[in-house]
Protein backbone atom coordinates (compact mmCIF):
# COMPACT_ATOMS: atom_id res chain seq x y z
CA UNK A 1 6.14 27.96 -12.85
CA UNK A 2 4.10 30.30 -14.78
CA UNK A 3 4.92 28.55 -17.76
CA UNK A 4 3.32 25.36 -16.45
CA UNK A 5 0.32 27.17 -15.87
CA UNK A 6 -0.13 28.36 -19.02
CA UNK A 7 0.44 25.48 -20.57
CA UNK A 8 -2.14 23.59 -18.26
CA UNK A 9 -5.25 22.53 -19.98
CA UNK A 10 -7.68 19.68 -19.99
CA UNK A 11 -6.04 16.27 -20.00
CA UNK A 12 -8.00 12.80 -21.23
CA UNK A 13 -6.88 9.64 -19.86
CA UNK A 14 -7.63 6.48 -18.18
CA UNK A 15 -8.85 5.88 -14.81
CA UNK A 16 -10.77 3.14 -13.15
CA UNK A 17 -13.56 3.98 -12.38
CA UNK A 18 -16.37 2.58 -9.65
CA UNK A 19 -20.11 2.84 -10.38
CA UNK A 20 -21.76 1.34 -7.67
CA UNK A 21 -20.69 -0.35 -4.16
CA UNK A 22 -18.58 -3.58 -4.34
CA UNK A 23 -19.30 -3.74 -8.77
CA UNK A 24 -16.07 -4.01 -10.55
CA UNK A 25 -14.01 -0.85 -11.42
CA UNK A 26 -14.38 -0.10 -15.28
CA UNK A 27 -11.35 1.54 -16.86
CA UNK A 28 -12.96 4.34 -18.65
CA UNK A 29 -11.64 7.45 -20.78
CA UNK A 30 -12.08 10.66 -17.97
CA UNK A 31 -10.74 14.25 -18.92
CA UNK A 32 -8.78 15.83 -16.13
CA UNK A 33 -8.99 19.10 -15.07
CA UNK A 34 -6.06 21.86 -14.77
CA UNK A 35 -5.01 22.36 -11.51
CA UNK A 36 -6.77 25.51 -9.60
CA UNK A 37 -4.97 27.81 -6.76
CA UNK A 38 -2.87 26.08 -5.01
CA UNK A 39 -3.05 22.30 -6.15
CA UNK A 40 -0.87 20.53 -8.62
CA UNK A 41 -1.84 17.51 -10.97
CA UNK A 42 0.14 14.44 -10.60
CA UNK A 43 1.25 11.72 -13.40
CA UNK A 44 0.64 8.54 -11.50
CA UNK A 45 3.35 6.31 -11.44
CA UNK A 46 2.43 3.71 -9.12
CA UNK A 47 -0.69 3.01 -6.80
CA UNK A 48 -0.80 0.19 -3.84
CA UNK A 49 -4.47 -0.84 -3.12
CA UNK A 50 -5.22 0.03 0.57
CA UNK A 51 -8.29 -1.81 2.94
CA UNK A 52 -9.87 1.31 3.37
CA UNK A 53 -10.05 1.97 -0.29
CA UNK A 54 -11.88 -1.34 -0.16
CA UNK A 55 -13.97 -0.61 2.93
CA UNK A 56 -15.31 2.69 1.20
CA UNK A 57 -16.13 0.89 -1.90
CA UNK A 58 -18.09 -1.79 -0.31
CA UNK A 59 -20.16 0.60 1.80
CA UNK A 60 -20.15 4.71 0.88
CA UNK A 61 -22.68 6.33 -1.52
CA UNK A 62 -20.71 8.40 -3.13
CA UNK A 63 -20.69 7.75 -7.21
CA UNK A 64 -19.03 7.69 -9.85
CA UNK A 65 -15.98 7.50 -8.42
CA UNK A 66 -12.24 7.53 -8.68
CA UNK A 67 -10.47 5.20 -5.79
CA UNK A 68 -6.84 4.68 -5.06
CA UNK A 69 -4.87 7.08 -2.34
CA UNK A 70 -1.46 5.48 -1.35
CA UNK A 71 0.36 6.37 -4.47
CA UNK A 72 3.62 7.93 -6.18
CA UNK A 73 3.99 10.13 -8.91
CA UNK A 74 5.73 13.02 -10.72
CA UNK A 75 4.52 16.64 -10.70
CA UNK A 76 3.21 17.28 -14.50
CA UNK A 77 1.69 21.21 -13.71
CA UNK A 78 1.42 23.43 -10.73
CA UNK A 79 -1.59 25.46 -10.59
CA UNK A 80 -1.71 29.30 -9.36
CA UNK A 81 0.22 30.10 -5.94
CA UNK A 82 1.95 26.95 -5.80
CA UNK A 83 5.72 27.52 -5.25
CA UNK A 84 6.58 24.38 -3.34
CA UNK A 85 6.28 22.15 -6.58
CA UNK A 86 7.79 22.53 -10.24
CA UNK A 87 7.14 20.15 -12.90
CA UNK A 88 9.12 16.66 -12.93
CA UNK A 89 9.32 16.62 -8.84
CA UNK A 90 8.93 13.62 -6.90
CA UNK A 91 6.07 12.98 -4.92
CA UNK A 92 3.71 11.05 -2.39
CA UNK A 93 0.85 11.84 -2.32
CA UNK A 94 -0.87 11.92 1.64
CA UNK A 95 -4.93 11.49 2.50
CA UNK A 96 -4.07 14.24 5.13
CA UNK A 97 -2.48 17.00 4.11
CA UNK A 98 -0.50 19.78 6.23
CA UNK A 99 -1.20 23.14 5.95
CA UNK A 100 1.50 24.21 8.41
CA UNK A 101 -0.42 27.15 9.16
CA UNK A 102 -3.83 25.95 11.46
CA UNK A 103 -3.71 25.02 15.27
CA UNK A 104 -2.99 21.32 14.58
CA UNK A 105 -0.41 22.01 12.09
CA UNK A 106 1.42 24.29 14.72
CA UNK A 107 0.92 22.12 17.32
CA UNK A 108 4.04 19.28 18.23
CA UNK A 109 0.57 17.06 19.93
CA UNK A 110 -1.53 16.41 16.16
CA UNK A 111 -1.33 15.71 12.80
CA UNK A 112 -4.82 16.51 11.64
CA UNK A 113 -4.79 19.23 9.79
CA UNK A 114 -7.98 21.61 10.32
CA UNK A 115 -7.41 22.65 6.39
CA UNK A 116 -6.97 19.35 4.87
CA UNK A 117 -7.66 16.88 7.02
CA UNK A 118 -9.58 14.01 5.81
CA UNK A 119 -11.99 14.80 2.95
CA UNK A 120 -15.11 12.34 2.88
CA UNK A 121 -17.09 13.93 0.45
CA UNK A 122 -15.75 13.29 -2.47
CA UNK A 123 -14.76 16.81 -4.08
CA UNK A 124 -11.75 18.76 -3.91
CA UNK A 125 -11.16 20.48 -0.34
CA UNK A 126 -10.37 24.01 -2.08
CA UNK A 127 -13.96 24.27 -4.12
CA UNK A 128 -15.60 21.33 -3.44
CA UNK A 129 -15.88 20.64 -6.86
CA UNK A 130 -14.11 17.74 -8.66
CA UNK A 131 -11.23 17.91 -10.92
CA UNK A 132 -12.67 14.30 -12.94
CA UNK A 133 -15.86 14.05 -15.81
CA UNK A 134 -16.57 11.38 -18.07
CA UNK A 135 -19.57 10.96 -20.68
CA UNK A 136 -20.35 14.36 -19.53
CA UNK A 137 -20.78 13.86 -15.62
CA UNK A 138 -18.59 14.45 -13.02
CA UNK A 139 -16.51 11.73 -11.32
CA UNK A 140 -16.23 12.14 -7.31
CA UNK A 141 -12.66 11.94 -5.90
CA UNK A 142 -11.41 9.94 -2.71
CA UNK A 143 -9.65 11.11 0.26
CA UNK A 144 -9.10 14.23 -2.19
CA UNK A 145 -6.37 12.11 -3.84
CA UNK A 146 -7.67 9.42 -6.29
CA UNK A 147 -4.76 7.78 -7.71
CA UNK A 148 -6.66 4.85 -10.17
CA UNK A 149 -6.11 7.07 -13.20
CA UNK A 150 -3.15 7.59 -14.76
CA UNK A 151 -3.16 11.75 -13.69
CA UNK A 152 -5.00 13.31 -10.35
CA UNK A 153 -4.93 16.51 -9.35
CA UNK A 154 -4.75 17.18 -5.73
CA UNK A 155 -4.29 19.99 -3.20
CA UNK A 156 -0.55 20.92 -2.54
CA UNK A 157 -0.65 20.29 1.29
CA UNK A 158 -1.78 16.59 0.17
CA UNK A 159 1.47 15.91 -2.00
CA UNK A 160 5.05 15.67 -0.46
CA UNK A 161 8.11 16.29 -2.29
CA UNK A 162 10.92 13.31 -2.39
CA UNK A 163 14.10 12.65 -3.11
CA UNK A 164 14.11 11.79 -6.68
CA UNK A 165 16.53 8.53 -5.81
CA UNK A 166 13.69 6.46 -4.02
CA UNK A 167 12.43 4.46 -6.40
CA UNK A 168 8.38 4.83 -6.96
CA UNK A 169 7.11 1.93 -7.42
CA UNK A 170 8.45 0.79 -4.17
CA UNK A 171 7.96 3.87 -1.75
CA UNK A 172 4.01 4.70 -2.78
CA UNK A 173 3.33 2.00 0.36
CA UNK A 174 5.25 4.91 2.47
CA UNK A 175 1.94 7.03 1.23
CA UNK A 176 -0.46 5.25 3.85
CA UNK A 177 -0.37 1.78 5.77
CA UNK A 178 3.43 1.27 5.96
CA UNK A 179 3.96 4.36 7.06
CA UNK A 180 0.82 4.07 9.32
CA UNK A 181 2.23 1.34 11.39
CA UNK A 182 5.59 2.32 12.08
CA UNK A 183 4.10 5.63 13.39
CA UNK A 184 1.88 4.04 15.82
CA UNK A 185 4.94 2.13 17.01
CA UNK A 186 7.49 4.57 17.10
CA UNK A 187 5.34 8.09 17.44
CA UNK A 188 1.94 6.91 18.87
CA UNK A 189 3.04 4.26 21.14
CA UNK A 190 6.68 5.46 21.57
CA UNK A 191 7.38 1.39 22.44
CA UNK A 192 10.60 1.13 25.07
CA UNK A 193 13.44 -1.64 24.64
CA UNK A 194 12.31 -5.16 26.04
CA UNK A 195 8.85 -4.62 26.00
CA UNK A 196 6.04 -7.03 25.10
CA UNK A 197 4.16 -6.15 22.09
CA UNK A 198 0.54 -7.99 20.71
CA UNK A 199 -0.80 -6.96 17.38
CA UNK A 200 -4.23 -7.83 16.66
CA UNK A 201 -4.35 -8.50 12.48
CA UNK A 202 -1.52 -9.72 10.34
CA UNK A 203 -1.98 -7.47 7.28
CA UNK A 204 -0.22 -4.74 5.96
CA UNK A 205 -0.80 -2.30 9.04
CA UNK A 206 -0.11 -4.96 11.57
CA UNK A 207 3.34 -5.99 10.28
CA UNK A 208 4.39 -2.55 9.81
CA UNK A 209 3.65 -2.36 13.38
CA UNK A 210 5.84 -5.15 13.82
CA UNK A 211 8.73 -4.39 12.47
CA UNK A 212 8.54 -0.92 14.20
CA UNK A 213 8.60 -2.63 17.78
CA UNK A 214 11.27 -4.85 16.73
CA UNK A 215 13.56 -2.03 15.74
CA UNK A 216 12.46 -0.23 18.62
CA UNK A 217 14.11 -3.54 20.71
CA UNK A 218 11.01 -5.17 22.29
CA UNK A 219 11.58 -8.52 23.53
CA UNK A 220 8.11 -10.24 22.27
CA UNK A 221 5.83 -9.50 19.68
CA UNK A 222 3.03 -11.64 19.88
CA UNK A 223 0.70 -11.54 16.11
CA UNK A 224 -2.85 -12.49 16.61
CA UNK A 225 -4.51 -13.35 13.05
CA UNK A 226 -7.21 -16.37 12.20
CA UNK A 227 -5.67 -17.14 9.16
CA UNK A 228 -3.08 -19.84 9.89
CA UNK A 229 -0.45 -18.90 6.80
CA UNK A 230 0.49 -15.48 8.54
CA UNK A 231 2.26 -17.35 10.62
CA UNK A 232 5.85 -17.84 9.27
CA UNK A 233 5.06 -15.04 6.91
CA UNK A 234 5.12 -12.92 9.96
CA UNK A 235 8.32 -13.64 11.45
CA UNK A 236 10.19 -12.11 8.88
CA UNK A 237 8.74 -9.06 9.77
CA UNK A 238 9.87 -9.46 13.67
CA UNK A 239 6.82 -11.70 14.93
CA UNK A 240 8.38 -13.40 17.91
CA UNK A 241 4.77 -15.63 18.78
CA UNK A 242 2.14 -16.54 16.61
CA UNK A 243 -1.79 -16.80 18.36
CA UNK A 244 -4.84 -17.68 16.22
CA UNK A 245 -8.20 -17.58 18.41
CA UNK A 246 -9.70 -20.30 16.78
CA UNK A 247 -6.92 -23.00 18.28
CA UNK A 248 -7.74 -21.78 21.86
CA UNK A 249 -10.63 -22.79 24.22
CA UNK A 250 -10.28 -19.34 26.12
CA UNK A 251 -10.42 -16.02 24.90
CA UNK A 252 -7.34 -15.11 23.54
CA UNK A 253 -7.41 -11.74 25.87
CA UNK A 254 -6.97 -14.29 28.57
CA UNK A 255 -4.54 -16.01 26.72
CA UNK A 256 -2.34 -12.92 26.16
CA UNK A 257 -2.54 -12.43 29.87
CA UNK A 258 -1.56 -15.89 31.06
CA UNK A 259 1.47 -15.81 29.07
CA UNK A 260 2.94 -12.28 29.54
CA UNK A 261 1.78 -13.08 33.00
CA UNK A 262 -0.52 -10.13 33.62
CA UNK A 263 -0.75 -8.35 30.11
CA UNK A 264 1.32 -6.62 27.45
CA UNK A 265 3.09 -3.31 27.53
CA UNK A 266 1.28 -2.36 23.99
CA UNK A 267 -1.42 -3.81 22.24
CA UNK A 268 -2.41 -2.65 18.58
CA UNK A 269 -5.69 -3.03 16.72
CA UNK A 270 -5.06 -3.10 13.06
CA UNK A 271 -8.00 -4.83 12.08
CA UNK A 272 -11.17 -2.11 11.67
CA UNK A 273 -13.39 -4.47 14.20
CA UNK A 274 -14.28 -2.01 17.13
CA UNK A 275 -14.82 -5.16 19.24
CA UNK A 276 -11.49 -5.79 19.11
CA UNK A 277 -10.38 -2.48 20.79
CA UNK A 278 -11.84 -3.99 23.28
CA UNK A 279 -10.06 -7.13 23.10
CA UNK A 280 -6.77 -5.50 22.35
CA UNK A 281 -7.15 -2.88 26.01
CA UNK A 282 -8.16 -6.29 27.98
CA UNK A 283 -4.76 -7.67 26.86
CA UNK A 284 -2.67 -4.96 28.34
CA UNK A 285 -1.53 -4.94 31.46
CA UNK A 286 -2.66 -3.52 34.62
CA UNK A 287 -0.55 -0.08 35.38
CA UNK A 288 0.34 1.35 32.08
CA UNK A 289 -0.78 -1.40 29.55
CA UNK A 290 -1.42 0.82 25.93
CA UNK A 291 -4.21 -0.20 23.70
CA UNK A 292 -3.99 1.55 19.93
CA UNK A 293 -6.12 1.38 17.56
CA UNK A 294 -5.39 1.77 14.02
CA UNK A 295 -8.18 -0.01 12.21
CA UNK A 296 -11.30 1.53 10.46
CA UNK A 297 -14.74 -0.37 11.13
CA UNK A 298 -17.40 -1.26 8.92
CA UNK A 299 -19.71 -1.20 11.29
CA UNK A 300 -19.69 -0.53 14.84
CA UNK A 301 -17.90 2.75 15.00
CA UNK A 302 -18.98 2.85 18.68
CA UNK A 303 -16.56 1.17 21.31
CA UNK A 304 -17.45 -0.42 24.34
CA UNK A 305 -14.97 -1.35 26.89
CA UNK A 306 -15.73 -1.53 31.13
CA UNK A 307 -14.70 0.93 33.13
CA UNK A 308 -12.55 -0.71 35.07
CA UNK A 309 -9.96 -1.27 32.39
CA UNK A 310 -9.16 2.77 32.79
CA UNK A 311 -9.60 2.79 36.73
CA UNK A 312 -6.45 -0.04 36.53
CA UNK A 313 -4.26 2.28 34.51
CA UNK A 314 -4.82 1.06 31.05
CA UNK A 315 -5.06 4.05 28.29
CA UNK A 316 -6.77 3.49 25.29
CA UNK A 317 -5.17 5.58 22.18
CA UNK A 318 -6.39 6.75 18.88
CA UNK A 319 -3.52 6.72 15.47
CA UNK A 320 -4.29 8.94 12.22
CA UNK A 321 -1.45 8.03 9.95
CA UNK A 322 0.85 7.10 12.66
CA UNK A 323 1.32 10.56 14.03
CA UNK A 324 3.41 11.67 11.43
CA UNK A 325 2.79 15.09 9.88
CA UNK A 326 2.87 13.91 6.12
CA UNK A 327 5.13 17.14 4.45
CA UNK A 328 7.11 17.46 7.97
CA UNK A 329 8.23 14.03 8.42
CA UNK A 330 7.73 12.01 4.58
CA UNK A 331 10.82 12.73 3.23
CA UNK A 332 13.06 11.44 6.01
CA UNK A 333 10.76 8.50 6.43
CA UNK A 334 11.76 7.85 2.59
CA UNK A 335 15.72 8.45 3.32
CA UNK A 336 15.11 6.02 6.26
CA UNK A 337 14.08 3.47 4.01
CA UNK A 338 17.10 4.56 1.48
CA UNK A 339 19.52 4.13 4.47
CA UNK A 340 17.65 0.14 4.65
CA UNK A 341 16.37 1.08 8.12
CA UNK A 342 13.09 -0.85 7.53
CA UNK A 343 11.70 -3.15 5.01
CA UNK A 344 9.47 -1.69 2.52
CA UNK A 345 10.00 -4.16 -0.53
CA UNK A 346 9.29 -7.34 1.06
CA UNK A 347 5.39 -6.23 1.83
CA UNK A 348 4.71 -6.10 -2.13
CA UNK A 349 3.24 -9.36 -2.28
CA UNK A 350 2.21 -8.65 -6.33
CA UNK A 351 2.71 -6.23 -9.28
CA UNK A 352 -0.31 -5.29 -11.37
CA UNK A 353 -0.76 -3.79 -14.65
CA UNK A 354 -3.52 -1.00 -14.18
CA UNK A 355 -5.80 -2.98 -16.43
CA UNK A 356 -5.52 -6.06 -14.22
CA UNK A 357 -6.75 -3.71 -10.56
CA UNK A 358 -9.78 -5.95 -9.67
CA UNK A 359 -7.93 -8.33 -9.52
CA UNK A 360 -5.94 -6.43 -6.85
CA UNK A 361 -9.26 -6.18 -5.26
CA UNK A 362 -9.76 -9.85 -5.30
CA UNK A 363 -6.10 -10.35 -3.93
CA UNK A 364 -7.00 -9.01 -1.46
CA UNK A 365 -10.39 -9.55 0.26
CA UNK A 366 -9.27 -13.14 -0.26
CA UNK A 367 -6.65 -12.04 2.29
CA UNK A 368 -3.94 -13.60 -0.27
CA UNK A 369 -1.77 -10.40 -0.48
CA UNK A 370 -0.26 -7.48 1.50
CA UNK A 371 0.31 -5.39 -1.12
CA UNK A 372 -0.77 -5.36 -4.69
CA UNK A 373 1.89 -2.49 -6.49
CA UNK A 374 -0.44 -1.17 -9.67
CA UNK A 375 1.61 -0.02 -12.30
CA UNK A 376 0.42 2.64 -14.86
CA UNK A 377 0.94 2.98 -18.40
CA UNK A 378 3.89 5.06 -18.86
């Protein structure tokens, strides 16, 4: 270890980089700092694009910047303190991190770490500096991670170490929405053999969800989704019923209620449309019907819902990465996958070459991907 940190020094390389909301990402030359107490920098293997990372670039303030935070990668230097890492490890990297050591961390109920939890300003949680410059001015981070350059340096409770077998260019979607949606399903939701499910958006998120409640043993899993070519797509990934609101006369809540005759079990939001929470808890049943919500709005963070919907048992449920702690429960999610307990491969819809990421951006707003797999130069 303390030869890594000796030999750590400034590194130049390439990274994408975004210079204004929604204009395309430039691949520029950006020197990289050496990691600082307790953080480690990070080769980049491979980077998925997430929605969020598109939400944030369509709408935050916060430039120049370096996007990109469900990624793999390989541990090139360890900064002071670190003892968890040593070069040439295996890693995710996590837009939460666990300290292990604050009230959440200790605490069987939360994943959101007090330490690291989720870093919106674009600097490093330690310092609140950044570790990224080009043409002499500094480059702001994302979600303390930014994985569109080919190294990153990031705080050690935001990097878990994996077995070295999982291949990387698969397992970086286990970094955020894969691994999202089979938490809310299995830790958030906890869904119980023969239930009915209905997921509310088809993407990434939503199909993770899927596939969660099917392996969990519900009996229907109803996909609601406006775009029409979801439909077989999603039956791969355990969709039992198929619902696009645009073929109905009635609103698809009352749809959903008709034929489950009185409601689901679970209902999941995985769309970011806060109007739709509402949607999603008037499709539950009355009793112990489960609304989650998984999406992040645009606009409208504020949700409205009756009342009444609580009075009648319903219970309306917040998911941060699924539940899982990211350093306590990663790996195993990862030998889960190794064991083929869940898909993971058949959501990479297209693979990239890091000079070709708008178009990854393109993919998809145009909604014709799930995920776009971003290979670096090695």
């Amino acid at each position: 270890m303390s030869t890594s940190i000796k030999q750590a020094r400034v590194i130049t390389c390439k990274a994408a980089v975004a210079w204004g909301a929604g204009q395309p990402l430039v691949v520029e030359e950006v020197e990289v700092n050496p990691p600082q107490p307790e953080e480690i920098r990070i080769k980049v293997v491979c980077t998925s694009l997430c929605r969020s990372d598109i939400t944030a670039w369509e709408t935050q303030a916060i430039f120049p910047r370096i996007f990109g935070h469900e990624a793999s990668g390989i541990v090139e230097s360890v900064g002071p303190g670190v003892t968890e890492f040593n070069e040439g490890d295996h890693v995710l990297t996590v837009f939460i991190g666990e300290c292990k050591t604050c009230r959440q961390c200790k605490s069987d109920k939360s994943n959101t770490c007090e330490v690291l939890g989720l870093e919106r300003r674009g600097v490093m949680h330690s310092d609140q500096q950044t570790r990224f410059s080009t043409k002499g001015k500094p480059v702001y981070h994302y979600c303390a991670v930014s994985s569109f350059s080919e190294y990153t340096v990031v705080h050690s409770g935001c990097a878990v170490k994996i077995s070295s077998i999982a291949p990387l260019e698969k397992i970086c979607l286990l970094s955020c929405g894969l691994s999202a949606g089979l938490g809310a399903a299995w830790n958030v939701a906890d869904i119980s053999k023969g239930s009915t499910v209905v997921i509310f958006g088809l993407g990434t998120v939503g199909l993770s969800v899927a596939q969660g409640a099917k392996v969990r043993g519900a009996s229907r899993i109803i996909g609601v989704d406006t775009n029409p070519e979801k439909c077989e797509k999603a039956k791969a990934f355990g969709v039992t019923e198929f619902l696009n609101p645009n073929d109905n006369n009635e609103p698809v809540q009352q749809v959903i209620k008709r034929i489950t005759d009185g409601g689901a079990d679970y209902s999941f939001e995985c769309i970011g449309d806060t109007e739709m929470i509402t949607t999603a808890l008037q499709s539950c049943c009355d009793g112990w019907g489960l609304a989650v919500t998984l999406g992040v709005p645009k606009l409208k963070p504020e949700v409205a819902a009756h009342y009444g919907l609580f009075l009648s048992g319903r219970t309306l449920k917040g998911s941060l990465f699924g539940g899982w702690k990211p350093k306590t429960d990663l790996p195993s999610l990862v030998n889960r996958y190794l064991k083929k307990e869940f898909m993971v491969d058949e959501f990479i819809t297209h693979n990239l070459l890091f000079e070709d990421i708008n178009q990854a951006f393109n993919l998809m707003k145009e909604g014709k991907c799930l995920r776009s797999v971003i290979h670096m130069p090695k």
